[in-house]
C-alpha atoms as a PDB file:
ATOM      1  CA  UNK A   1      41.133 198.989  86.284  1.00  0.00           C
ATOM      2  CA  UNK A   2      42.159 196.427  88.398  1.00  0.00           C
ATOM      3  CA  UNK A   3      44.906 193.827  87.257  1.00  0.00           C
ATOM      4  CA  UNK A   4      43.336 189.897  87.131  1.00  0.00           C
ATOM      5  CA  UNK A   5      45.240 188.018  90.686  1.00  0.00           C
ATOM      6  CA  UNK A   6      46.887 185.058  88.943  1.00  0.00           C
ATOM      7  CA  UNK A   7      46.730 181.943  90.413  1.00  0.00           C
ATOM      8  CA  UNK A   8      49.537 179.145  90.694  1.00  0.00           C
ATOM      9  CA  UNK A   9      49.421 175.082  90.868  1.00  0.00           C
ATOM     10  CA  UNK A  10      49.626 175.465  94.820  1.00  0.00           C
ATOM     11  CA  UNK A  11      46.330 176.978  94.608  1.00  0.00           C
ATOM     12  CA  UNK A  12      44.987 174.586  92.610  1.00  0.00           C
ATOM     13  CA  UNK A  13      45.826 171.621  94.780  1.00  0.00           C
ATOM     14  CA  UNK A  14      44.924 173.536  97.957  1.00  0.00           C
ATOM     15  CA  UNK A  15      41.253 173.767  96.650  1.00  0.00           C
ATOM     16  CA  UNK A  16      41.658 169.697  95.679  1.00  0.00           C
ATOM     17  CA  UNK A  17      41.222 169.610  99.400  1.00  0.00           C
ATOM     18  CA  UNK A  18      37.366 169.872  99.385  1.00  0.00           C
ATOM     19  CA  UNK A  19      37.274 167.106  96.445  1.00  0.00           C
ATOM     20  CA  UNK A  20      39.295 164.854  99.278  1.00  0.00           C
ATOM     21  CA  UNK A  21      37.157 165.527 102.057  1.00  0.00           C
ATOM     22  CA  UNK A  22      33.904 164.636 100.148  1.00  0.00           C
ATOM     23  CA  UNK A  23      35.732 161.259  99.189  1.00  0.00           C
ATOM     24  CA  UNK A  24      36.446 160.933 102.140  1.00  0.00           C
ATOM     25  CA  UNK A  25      32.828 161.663 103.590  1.00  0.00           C
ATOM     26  CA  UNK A  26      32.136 158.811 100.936  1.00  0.00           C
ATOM     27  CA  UNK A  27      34.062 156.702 102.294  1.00  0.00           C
ATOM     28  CA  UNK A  28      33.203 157.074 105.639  1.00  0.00           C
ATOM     29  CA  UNK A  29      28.872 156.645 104.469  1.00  0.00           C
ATOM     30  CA  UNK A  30      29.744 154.153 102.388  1.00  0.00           C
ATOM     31  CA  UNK A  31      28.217 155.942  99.543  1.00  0.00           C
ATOM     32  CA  UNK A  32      30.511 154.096  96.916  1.00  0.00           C
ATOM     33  CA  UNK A  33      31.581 157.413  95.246  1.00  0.00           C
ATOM     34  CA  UNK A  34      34.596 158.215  95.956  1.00  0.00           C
ATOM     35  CA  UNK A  35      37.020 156.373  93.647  1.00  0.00           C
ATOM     36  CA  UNK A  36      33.649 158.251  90.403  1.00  0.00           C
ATOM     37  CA  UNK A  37      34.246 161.736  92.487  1.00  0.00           C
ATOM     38  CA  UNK A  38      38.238 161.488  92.004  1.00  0.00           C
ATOM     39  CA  UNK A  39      38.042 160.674  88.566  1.00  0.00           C
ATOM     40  CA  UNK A  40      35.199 162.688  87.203  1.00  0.00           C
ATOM     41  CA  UNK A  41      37.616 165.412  88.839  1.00  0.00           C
ATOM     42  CA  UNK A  42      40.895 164.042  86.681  1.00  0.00           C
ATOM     43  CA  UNK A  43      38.831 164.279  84.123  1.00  0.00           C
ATOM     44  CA  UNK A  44      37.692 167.620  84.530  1.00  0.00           C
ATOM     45  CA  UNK A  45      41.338 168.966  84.649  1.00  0.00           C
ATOM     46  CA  UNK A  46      42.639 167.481  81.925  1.00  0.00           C
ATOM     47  CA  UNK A  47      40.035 168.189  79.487  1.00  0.00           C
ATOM     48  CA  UNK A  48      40.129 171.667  80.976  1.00  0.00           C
ATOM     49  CA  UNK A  49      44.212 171.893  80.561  1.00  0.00           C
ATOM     50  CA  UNK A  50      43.861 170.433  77.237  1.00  0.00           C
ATOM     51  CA  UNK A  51      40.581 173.167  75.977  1.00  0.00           C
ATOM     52  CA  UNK A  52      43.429 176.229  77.443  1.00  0.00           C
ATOM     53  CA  UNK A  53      46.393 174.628  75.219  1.00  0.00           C
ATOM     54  CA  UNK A  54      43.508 174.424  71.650  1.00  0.00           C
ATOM     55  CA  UNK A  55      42.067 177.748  72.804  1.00  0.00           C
ATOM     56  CA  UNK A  56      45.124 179.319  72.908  1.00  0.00           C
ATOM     57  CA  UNK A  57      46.575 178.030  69.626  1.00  0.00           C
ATOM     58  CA  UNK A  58      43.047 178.550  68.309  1.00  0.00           C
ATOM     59  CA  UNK A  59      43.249 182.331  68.995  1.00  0.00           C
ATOM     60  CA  UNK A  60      46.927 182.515  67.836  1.00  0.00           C
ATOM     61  CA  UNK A  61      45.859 181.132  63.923  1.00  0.00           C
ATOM     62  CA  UNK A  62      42.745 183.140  63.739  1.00  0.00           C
ATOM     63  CA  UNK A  63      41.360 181.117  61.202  1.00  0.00           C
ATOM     64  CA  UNK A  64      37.612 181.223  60.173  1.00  0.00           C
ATOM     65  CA  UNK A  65      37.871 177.714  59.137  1.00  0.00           C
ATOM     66  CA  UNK A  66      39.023 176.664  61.721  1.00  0.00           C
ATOM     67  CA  UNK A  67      36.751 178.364  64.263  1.00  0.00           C
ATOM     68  CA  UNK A  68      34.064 177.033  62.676  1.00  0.00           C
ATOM     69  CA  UNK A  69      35.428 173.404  62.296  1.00  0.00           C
ATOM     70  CA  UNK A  70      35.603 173.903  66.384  1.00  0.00           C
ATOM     71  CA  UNK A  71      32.313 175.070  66.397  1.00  0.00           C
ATOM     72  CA  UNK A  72      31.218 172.063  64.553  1.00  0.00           C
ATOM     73  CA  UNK A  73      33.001 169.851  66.750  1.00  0.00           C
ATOM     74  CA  UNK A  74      31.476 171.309  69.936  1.00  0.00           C
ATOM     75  CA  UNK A  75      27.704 170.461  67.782  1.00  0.00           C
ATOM     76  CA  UNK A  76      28.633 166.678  67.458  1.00  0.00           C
ATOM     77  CA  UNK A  77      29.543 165.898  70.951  1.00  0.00           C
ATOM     78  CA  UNK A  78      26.715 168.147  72.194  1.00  0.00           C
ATOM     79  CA  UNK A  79      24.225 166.125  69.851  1.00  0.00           C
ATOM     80  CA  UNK A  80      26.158 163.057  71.456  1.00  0.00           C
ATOM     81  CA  UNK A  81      25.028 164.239  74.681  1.00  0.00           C
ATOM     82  CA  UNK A  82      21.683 165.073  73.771  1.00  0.00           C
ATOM     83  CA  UNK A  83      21.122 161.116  72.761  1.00  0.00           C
ATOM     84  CA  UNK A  84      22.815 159.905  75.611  1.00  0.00           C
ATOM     85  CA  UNK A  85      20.404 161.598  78.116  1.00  0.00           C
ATOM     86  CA  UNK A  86      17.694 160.155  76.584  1.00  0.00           C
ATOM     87  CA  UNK A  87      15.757 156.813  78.488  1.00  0.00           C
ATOM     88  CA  UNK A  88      14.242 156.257  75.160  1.00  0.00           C
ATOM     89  CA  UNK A  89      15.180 157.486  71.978  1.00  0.00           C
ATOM     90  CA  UNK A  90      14.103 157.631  68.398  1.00  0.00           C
ATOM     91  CA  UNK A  91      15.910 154.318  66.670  1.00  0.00           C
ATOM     92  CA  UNK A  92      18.310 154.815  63.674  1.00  0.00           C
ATOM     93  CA  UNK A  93      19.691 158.435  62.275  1.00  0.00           C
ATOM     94  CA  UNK A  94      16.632 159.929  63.574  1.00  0.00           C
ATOM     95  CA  UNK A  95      17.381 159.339  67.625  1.00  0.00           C
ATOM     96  CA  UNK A  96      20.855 161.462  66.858  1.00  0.00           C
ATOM     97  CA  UNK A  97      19.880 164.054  64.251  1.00  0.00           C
ATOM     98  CA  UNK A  98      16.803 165.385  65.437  1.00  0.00           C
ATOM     99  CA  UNK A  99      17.951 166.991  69.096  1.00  0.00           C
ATOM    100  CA  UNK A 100      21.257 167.877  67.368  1.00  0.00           C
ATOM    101  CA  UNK A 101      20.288 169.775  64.170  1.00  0.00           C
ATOM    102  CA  UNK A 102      18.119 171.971  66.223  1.00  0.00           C
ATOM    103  CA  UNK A 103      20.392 172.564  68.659  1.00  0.00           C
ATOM    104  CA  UNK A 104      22.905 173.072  66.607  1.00  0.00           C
ATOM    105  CA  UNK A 105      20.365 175.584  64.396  1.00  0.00           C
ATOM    106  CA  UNK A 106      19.507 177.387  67.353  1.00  0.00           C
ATOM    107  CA  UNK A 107      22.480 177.794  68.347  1.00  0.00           C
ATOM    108  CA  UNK A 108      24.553 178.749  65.481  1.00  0.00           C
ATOM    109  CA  UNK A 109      21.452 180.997  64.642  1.00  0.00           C
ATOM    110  CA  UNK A 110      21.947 182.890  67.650  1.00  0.00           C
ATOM    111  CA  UNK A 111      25.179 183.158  67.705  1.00  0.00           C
ATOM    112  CA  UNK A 112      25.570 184.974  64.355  1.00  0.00           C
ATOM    113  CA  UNK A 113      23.335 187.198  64.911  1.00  0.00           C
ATOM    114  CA  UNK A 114      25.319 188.112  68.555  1.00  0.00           C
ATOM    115  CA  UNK A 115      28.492 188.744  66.839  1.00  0.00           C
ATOM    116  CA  UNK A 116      27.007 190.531  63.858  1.00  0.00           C
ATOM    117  CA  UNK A 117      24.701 192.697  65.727  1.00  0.00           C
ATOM    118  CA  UNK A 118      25.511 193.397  69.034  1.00  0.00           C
ATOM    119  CA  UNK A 119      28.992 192.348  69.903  1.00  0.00           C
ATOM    120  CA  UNK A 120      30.672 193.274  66.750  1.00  0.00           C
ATOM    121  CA  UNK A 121      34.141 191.571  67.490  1.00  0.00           C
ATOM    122  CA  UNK A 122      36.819 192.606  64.403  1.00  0.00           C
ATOM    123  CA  UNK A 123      36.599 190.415  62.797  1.00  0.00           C
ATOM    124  CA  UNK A 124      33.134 189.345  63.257  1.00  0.00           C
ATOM    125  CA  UNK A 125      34.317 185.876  63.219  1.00  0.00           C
ATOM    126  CA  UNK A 126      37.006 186.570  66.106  1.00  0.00           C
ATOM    127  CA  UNK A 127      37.433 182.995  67.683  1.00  0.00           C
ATOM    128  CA  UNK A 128      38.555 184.781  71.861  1.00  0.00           C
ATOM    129  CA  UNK A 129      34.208 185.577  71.359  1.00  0.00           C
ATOM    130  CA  UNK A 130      32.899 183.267  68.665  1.00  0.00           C
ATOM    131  CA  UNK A 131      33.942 180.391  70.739  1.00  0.00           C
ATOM    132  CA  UNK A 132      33.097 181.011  74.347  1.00  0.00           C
ATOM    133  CA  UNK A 133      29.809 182.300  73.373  1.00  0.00           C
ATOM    134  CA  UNK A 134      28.962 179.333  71.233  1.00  0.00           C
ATOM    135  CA  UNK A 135      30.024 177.140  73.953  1.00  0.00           C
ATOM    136  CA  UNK A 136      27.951 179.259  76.497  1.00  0.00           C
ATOM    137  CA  UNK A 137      24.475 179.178  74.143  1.00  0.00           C
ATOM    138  CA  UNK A 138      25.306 175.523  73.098  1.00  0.00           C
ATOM    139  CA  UNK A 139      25.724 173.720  76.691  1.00  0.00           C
ATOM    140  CA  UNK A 140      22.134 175.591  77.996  1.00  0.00           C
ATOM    141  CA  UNK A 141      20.471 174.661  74.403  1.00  0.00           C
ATOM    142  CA  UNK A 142      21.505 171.263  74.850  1.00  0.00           C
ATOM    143  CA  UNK A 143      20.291 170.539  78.471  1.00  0.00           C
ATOM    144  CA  UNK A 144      17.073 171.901  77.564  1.00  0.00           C
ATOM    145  CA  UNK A 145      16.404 169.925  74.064  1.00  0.00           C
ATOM    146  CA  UNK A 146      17.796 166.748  76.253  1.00  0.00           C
ATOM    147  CA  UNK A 147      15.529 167.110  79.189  1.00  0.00           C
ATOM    148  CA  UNK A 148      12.466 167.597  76.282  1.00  0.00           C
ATOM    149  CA  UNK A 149      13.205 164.919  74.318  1.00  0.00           C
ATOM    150  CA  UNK A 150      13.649 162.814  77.397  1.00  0.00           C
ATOM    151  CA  UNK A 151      10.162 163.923  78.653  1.00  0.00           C
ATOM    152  CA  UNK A 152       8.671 163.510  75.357  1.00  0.00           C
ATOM    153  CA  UNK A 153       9.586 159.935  74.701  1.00  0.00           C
ATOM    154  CA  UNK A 154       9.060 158.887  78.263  1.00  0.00           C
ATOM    155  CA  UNK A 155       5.558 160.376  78.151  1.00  0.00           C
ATOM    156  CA  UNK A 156       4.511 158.867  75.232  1.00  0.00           C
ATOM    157  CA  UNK A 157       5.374 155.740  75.448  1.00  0.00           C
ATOM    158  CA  UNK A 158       3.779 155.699  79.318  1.00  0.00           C
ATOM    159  CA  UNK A 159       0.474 157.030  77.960  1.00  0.00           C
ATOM    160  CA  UNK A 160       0.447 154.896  74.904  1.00  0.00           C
ATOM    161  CA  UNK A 161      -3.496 153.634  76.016  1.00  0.00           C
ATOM    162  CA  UNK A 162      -4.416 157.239  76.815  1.00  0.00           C
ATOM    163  CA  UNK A 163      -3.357 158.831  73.547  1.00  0.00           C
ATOM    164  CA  UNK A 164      -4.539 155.778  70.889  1.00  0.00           C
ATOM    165  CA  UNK A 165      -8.093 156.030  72.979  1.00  0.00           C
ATOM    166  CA  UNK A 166      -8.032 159.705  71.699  1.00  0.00           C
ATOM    167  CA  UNK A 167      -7.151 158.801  68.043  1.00  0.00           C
ATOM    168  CA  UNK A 168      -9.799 156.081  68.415  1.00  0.00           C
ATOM    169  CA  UNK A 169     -12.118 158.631  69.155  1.00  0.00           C
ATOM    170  CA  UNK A 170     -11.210 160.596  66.051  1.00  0.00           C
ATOM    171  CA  UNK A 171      -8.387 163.309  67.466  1.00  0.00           C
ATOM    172  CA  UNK A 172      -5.969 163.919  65.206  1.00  0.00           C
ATOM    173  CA  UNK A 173      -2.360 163.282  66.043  1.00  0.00           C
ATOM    174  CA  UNK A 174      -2.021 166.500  67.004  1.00  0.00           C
ATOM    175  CA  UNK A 175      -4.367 166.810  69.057  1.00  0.00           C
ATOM    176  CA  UNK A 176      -4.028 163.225  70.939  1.00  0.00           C
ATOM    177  CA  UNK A 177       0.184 164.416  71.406  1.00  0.00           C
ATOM    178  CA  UNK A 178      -0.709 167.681  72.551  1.00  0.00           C
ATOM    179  CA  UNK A 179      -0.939 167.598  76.221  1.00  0.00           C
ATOM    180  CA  UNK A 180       2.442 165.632  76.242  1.00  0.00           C
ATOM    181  CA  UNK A 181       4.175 167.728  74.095  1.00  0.00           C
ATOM    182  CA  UNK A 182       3.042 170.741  75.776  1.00  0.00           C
ATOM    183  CA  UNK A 183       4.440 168.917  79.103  1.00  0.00           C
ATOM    184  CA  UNK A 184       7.616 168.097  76.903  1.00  0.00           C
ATOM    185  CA  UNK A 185       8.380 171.779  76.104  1.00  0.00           C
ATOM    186  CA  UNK A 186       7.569 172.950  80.098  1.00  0.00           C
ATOM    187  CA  UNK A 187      10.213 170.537  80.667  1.00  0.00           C
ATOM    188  CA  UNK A 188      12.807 171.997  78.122  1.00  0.00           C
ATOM    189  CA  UNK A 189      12.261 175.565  79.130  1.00  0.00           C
ATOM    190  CA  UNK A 190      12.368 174.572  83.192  1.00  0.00           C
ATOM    191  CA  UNK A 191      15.878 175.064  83.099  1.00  0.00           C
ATOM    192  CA  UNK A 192      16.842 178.767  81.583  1.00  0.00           C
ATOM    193  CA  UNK A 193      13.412 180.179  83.781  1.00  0.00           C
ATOM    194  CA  UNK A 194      14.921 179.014  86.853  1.00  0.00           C
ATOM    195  CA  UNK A 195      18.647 180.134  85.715  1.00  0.00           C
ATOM    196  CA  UNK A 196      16.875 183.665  84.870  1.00  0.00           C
ATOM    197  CA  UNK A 197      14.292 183.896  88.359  1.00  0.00           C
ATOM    198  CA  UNK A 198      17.386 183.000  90.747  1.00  0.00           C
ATOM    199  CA  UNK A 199      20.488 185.365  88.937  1.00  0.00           C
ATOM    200  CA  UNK A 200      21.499 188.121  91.039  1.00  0.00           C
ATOM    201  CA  UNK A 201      19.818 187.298  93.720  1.00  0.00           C
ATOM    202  CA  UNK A 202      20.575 183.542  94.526  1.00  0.00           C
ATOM    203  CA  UNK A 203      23.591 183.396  92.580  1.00  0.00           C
ATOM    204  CA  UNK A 204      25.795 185.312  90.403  1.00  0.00           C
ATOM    205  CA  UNK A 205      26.382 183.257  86.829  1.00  0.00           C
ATOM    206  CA  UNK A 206      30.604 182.214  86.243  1.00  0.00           C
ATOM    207  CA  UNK A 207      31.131 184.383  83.363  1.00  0.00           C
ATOM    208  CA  UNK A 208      29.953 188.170  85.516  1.00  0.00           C
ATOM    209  CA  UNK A 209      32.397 186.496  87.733  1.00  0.00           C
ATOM    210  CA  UNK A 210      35.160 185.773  85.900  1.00  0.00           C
ATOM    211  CA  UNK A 211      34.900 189.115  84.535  1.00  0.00           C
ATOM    212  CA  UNK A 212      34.473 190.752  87.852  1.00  0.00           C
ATOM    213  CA  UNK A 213      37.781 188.853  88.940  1.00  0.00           C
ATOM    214  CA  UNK A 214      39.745 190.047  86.164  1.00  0.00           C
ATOM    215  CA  UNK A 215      38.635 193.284  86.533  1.00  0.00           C
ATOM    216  CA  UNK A 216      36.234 194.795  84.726  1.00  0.00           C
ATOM    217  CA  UNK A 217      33.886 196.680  85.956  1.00  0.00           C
ATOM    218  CA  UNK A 218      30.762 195.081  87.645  1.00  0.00           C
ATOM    219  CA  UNK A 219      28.343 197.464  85.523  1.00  0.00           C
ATOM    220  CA  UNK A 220      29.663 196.051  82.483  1.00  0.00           C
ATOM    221  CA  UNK A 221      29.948 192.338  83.487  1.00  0.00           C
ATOM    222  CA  UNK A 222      26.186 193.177  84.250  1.00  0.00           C
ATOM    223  CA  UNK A 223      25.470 193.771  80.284  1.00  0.00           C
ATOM    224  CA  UNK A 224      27.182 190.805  79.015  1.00  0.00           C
ATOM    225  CA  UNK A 225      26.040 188.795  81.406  1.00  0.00           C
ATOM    226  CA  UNK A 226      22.220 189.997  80.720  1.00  0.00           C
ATOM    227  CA  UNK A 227      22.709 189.206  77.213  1.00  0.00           C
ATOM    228  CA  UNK A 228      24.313 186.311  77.360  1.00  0.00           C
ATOM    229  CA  UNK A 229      20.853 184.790  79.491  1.00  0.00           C
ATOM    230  CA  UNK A 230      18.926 186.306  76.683  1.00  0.00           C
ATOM    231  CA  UNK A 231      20.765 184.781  73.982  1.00  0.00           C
ATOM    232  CA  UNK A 232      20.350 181.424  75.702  1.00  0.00           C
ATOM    233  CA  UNK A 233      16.881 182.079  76.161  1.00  0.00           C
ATOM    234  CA  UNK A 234      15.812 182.617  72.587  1.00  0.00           C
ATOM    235  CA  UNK A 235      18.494 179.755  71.629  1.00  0.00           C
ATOM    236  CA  UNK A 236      16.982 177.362  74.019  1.00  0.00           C
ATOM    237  CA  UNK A 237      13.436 177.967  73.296  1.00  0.00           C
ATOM    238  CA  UNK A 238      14.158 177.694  69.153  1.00  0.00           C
ATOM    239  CA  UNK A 239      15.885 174.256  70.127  1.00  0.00           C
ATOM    240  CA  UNK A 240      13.543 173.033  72.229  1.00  0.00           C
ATOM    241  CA  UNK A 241      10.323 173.449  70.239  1.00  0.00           C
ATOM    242  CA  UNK A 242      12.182 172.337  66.911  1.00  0.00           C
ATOM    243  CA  UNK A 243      13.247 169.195  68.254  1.00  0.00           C
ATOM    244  CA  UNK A 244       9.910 168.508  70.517  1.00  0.00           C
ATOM    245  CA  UNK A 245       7.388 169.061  67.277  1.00  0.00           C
ATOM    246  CA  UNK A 246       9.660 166.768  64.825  1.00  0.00           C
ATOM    247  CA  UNK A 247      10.214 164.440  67.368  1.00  0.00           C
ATOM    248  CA  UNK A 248       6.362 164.424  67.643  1.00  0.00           C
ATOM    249  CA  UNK A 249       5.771 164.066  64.040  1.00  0.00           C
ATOM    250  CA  UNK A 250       8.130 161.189  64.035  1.00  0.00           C
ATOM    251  CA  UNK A 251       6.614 159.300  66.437  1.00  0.00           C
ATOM    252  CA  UNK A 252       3.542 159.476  64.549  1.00  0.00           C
ATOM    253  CA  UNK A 253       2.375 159.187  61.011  1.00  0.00           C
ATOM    254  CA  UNK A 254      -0.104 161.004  58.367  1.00  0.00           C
ATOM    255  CA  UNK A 255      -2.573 158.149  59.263  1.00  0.00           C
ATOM    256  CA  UNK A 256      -2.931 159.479  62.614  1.00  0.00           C
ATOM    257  CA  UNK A 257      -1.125 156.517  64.431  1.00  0.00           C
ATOM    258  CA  UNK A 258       1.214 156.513  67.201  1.00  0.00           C
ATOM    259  CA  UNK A 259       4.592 155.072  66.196  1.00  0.00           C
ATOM    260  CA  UNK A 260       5.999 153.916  69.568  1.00  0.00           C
ATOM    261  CA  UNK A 261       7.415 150.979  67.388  1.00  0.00           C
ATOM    262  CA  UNK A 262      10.111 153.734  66.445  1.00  0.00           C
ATOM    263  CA  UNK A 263      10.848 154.451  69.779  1.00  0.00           C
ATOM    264  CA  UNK A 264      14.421 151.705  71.408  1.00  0.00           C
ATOM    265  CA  UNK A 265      13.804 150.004  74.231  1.00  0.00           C
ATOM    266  CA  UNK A 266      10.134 150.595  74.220  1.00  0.00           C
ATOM    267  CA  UNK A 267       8.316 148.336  76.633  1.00  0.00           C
END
């Protein structure tokens, strides 16, 4: 088996070149991003320096405490996200723990029942896999519940006339919400079909490749990397229809009325 080719800080700033040349292609269109595109890329290597330095003194403790006070961690700022995506969102508690709870179910779900099951680290706990598949399962769970919510709340508050002219007409809630919600969870499973119809052929996914660079061997970076899309699947479709139906039932009450007026910024 090969040996992984290291690379050094040269390297680094020789492929900074590209993120110079689009600034500078910005500059020269007058596109106004290059001062965003050079510090959305500082960003993204300290954050990235400063995840290495945790990771490794995360690995070095082995703690199960505090792998899953990480783990934790990684849930908040994911729910964060998940809000922040959102044109309109559910006012109060409800606009922050809804998408995060079920992502963070699905996710954490999942993800036991990886180690425990089929990747079996010793301990099952291990941190160098509990981690990096968490993160993996909880940044695809996340873009999907955020781009359902988004299309939920959107919808809904568009088609206000068309769905209180169905409850006029004696739907239920249910059935008034249904063709948005059913357009809501298209839009939160949109992401993981495409990722799954392109792999292999349009692209190969980062982690095959990283493994593939460090040198294992491609047949076996093709198994992880197959279960890795199915766990984010199944992850992505629990969190996606958990926090599409409650946000429905939120936005709506055992009366049968639409409750828009629990909706921010609704016009």
């Amino acid at each position: 088996m090969a040996d992984y080719i290291s690379l050094s800080y040269w390297d680094l700033a020789f492929g900074a070149i590209f993120i110079l040349i689009n600034g500078a292609i910005s500059i020269a269109f007058r596109l106004g991003l290059a001062k965003k595109l050079f510090i959305v890329a500082f960003r993204m290597v300290v954050q990235l320096s400063i995840v290495a330095l945790l990771l490794k003194t995360i690995f070095a403790i082995s703690s199960p405490w505090l792998t899953a006070l990480v783990a934790l961690a990684m849930g908040l700022f994911a729910g964060r996200e998940i809000w922040a995506r959102q044109q309109k969102k559910l006012s109060g508690f409800w606009g922050y723990s809804i998408g995060a709870s079920a992502m963070m179910f699905a996710g954490i779900f999942v993800t036991l029942v990886a180690l425990s099951t089929q990747i079996q680290p010793d301990p099952w706990w291990n941190p160098q896999y509990a981690l990096p598949l968490f993160g993996m399962i909880l940044g695809n769970t996340m873009t999907g519940v955020s781009l359902a919510l988004d299309s939920l709340t959107s919808t809904l508050d568009r088609e206000r006339g068309a769905i209180e002219a169905r409850l006029l007409l004696g739907k239920t809630r249910w059935q008034a919400m249904l063709p948005f919600v059913q357009k809501a969870l298209r839009a939160g499973f949109m992401p993981i079909i495409n990722a799954m119809a392109a792999m292999g052929i349009v692209s190969l996914p980062g982690m095959m490749t990283g493994q593939i660079l460090s040198g294992v061997d491609p047949q076996e970076a093709v198994k992880y990397q197959i279960l890795i899309l199915l766990l984010i699947g199944g992850a992505t479709g629990l969190g996606v229809i958990g926090a599409t139906l409650a946000s429905a039932y939120r936005l709506s009450d055992d009366r049968h009325r639409l409750r828009l007026d629990r909706l921010k910024n609704t016009s």
